[in-house]
N, C-alpha and C. Protein backbone atom coordinates (compact mmCIF):
# COMPACT_ATOMS: atom_id res chain seq x y z
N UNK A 1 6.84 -15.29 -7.71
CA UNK A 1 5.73 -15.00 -6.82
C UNK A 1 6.09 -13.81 -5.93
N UNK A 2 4.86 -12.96 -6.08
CA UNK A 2 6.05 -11.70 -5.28
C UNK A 2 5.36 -11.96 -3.87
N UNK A 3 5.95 -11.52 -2.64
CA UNK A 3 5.85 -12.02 -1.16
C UNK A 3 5.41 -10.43 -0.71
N UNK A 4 4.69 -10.03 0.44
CA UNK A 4 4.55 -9.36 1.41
C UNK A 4 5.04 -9.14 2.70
N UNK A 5 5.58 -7.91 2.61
CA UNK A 5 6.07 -7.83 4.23
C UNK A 5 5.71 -6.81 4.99
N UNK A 6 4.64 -6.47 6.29
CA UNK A 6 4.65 -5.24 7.04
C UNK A 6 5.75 -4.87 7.72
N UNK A 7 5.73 -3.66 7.78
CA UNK A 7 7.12 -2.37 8.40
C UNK A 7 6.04 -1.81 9.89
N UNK A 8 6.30 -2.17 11.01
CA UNK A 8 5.90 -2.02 11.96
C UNK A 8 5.31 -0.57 11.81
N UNK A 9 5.38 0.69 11.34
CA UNK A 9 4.54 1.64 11.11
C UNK A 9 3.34 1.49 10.01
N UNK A 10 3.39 0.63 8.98
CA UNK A 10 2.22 -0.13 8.63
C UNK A 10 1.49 -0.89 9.77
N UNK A 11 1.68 -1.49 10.50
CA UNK A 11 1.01 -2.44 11.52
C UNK A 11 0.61 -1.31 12.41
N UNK A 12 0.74 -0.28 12.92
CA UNK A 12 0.42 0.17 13.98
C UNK A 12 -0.87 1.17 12.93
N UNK A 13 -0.64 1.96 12.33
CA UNK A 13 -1.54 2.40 11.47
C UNK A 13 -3.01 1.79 11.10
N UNK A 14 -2.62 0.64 10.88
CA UNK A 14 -3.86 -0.78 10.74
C UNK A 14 -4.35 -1.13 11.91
N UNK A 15 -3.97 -0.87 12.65
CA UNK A 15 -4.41 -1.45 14.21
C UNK A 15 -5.25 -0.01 14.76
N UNK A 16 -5.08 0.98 14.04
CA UNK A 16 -5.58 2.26 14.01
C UNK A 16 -7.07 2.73 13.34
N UNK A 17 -6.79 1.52 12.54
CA UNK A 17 -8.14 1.65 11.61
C UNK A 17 -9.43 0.94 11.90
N UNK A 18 -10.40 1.71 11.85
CA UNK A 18 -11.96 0.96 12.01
C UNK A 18 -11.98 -0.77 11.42
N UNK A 19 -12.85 -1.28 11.98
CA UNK A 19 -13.57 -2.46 11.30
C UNK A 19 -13.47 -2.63 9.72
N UNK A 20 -14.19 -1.44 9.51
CA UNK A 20 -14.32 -1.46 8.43
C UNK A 20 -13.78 -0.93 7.47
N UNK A 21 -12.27 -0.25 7.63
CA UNK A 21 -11.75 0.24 6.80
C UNK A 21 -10.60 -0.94 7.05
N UNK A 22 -10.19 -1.49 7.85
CA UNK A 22 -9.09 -2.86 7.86
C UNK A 22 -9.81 -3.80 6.70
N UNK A 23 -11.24 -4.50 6.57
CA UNK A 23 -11.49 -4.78 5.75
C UNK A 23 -11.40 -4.21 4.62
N UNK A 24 -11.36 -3.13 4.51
CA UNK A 24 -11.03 -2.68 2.81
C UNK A 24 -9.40 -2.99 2.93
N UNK A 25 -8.70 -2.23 3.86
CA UNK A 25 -7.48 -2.48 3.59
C UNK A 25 -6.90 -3.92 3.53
N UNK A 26 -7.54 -4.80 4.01
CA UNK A 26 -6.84 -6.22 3.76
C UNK A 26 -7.77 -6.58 2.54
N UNK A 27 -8.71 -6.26 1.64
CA UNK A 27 -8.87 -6.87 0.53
C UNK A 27 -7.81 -6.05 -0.51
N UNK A 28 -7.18 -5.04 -0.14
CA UNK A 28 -6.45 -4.41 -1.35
C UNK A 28 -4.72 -5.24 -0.83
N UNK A 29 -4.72 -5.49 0.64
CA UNK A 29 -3.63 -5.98 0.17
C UNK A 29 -3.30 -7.38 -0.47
N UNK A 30 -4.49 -8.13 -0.05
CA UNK A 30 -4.82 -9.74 -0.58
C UNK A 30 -4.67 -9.49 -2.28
N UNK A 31 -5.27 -8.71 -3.01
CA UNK A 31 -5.19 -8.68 -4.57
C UNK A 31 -4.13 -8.18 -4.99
N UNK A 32 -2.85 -7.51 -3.73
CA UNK A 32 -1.68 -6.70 -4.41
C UNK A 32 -0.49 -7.63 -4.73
N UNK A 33 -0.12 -8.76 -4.35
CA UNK A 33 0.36 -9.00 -4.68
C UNK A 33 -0.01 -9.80 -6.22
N UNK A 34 -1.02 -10.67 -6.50
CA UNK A 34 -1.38 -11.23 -8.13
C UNK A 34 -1.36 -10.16 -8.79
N UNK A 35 -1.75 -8.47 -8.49
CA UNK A 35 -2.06 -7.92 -9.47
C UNK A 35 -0.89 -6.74 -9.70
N UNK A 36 -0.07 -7.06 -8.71
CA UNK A 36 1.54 -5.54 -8.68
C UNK A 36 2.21 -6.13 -10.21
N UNK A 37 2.29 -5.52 -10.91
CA UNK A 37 2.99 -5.16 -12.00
C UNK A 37 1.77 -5.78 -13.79
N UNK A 38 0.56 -6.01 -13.23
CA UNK A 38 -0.12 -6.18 -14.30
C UNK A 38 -0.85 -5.48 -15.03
N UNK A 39 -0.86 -4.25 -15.64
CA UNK A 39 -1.79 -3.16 -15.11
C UNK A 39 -3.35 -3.75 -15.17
N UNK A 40 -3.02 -4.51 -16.57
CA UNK A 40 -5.17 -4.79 -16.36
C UNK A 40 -5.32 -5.39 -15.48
N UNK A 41 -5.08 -6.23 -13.93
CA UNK A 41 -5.64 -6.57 -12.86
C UNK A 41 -5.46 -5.39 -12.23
N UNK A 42 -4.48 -4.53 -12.29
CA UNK A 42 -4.66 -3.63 -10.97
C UNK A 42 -5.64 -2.20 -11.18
N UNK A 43 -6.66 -2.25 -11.84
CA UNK A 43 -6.75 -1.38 -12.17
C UNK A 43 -7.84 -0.51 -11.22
N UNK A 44 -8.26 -1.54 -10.28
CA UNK A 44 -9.60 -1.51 -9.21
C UNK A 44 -8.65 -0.77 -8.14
N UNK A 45 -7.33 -1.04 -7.89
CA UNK A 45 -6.39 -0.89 -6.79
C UNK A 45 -5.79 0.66 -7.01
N UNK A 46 -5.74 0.88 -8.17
CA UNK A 46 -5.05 2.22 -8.53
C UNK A 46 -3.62 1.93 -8.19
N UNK A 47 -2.86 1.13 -8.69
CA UNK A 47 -1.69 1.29 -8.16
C UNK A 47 -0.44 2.05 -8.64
N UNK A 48 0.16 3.17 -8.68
CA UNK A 48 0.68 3.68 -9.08
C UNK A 48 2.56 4.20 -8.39
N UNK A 49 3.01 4.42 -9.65
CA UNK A 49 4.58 4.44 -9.36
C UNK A 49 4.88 5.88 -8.66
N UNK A 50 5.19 5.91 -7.47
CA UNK A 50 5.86 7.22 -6.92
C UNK A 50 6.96 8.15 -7.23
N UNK A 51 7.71 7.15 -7.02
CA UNK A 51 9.33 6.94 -7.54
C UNK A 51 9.93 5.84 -7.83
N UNK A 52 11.02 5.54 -8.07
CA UNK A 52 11.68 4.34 -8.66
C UNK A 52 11.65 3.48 -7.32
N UNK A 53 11.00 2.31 -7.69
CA UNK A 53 10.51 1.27 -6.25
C UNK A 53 9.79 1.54 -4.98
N UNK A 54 8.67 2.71 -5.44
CA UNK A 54 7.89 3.35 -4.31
C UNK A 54 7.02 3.03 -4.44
N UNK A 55 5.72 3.17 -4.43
CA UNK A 55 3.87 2.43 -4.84
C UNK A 55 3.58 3.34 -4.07
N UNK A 56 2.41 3.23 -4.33
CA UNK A 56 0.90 3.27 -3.82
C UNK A 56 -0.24 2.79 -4.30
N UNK A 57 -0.97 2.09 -3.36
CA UNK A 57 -2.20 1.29 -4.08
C UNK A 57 -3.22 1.79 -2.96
N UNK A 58 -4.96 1.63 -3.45
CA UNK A 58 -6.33 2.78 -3.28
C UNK A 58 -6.55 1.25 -2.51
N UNK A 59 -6.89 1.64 -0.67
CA UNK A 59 -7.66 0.76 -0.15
C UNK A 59 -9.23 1.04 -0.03
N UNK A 60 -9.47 2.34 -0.82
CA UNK A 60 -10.28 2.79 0.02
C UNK A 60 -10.58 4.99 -0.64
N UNK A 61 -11.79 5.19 -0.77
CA UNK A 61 -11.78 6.38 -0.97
C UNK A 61 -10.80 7.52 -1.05
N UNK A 62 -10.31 7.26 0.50
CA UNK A 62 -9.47 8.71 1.20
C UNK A 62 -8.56 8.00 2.09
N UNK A 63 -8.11 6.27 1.68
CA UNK A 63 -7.18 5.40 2.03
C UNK A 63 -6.08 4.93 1.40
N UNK A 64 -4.63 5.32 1.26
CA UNK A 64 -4.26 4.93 0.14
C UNK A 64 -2.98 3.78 1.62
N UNK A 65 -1.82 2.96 0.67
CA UNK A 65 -1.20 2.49 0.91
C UNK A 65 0.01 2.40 0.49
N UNK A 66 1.03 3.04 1.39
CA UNK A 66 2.38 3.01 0.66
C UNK A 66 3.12 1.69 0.67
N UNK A 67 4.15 1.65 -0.44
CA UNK A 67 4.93 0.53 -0.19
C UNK A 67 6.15 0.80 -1.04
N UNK A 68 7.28 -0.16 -0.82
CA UNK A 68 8.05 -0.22 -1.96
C UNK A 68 8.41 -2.06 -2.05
N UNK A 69 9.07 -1.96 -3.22
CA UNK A 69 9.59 -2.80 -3.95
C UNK A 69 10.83 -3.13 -3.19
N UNK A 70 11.55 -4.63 -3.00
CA UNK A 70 12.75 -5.09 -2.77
C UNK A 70 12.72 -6.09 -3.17
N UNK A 71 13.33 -6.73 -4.46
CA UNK A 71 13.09 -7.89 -5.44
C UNK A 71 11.67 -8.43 -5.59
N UNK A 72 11.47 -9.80 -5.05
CA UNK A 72 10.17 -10.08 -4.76
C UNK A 72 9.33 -9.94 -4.32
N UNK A 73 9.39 -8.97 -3.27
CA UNK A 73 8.91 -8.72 -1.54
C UNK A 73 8.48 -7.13 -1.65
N UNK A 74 7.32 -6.95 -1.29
CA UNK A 74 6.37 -5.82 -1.16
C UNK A 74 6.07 -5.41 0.10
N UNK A 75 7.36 -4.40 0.48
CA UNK A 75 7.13 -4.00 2.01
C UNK A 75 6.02 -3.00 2.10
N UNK A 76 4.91 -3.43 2.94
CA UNK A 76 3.92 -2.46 3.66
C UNK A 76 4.50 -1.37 4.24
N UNK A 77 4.50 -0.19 3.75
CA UNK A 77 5.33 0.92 4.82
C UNK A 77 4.44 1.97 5.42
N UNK A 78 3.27 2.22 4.66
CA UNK A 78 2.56 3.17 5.60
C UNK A 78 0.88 3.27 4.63
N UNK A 79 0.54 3.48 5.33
CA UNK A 79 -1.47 4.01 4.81
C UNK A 79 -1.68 5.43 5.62
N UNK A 80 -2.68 5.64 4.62
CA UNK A 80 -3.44 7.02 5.21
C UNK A 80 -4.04 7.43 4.09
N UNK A 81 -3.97 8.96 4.30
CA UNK A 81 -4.62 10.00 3.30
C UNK A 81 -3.72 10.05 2.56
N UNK A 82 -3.75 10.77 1.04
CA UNK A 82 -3.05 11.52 0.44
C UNK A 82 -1.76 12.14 1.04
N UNK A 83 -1.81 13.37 2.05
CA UNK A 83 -1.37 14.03 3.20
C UNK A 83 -0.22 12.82 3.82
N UNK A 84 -0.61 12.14 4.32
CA UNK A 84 0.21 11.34 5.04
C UNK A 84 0.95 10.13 4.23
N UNK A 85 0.54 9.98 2.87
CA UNK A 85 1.72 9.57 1.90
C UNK A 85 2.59 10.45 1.62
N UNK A 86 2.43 11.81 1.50
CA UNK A 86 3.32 12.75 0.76
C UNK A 86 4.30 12.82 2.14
N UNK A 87 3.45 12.98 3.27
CA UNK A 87 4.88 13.32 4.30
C UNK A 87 5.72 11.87 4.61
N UNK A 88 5.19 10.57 4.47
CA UNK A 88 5.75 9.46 3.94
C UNK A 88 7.33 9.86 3.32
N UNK A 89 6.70 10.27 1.76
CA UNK A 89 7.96 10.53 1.13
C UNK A 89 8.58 11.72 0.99
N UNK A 90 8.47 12.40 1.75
CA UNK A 90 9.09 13.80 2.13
C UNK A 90 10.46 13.35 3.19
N UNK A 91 9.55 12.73 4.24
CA UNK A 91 10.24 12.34 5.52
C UNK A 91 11.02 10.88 5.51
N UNK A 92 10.51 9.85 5.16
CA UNK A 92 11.32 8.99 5.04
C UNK A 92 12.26 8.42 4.27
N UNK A 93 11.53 8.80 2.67
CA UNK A 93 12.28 8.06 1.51
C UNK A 93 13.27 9.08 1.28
């Protein structure tokens, strides 16, 4: 069963976001874990490999969601645009 975990710059980001884009973003993260590594469930999510144990999954138009992999556990590490995934993994990873 794979588990979820937010990275306090995920949480502050979300606490950043409208009404109505937290609702998109918590229905993409509610389906990420049943559907991370299946491709035919994930296919609504767009979830795709960055780098070796990196993600990103589509909350949303012009919303995406970073994360990585640590065995079971799917750390939340950051959302935004396009733009602010790439400096994601420019800057942190």
């Amino acid at each position: 069963m794979i588990k979820l975990a937010v990275a306090p710059r995920f949480a502050r980001h979300y606490a950043a976001l409208s009404k109505t884009e937290q609702s998109r973003c918590d229905e993409a993260v509610g389906a990420l874990p049943e559907a991370f590594g299946q491709p035919h469930r994930h296919a609504g999510l767009g979830i795709r490999a960055l780098r070796r144990g990196v993600y990103e999954c589509r909350a949303g138009l012009n919303l995406r969601i970073g994360f990585t992999q640590h065995g079971d556990t799917l750390l939340l590490q950051v959302m935004g645009d396009h733009g602010a995934l790439r400096r994601w993994l420019r800057d942190a990873i």
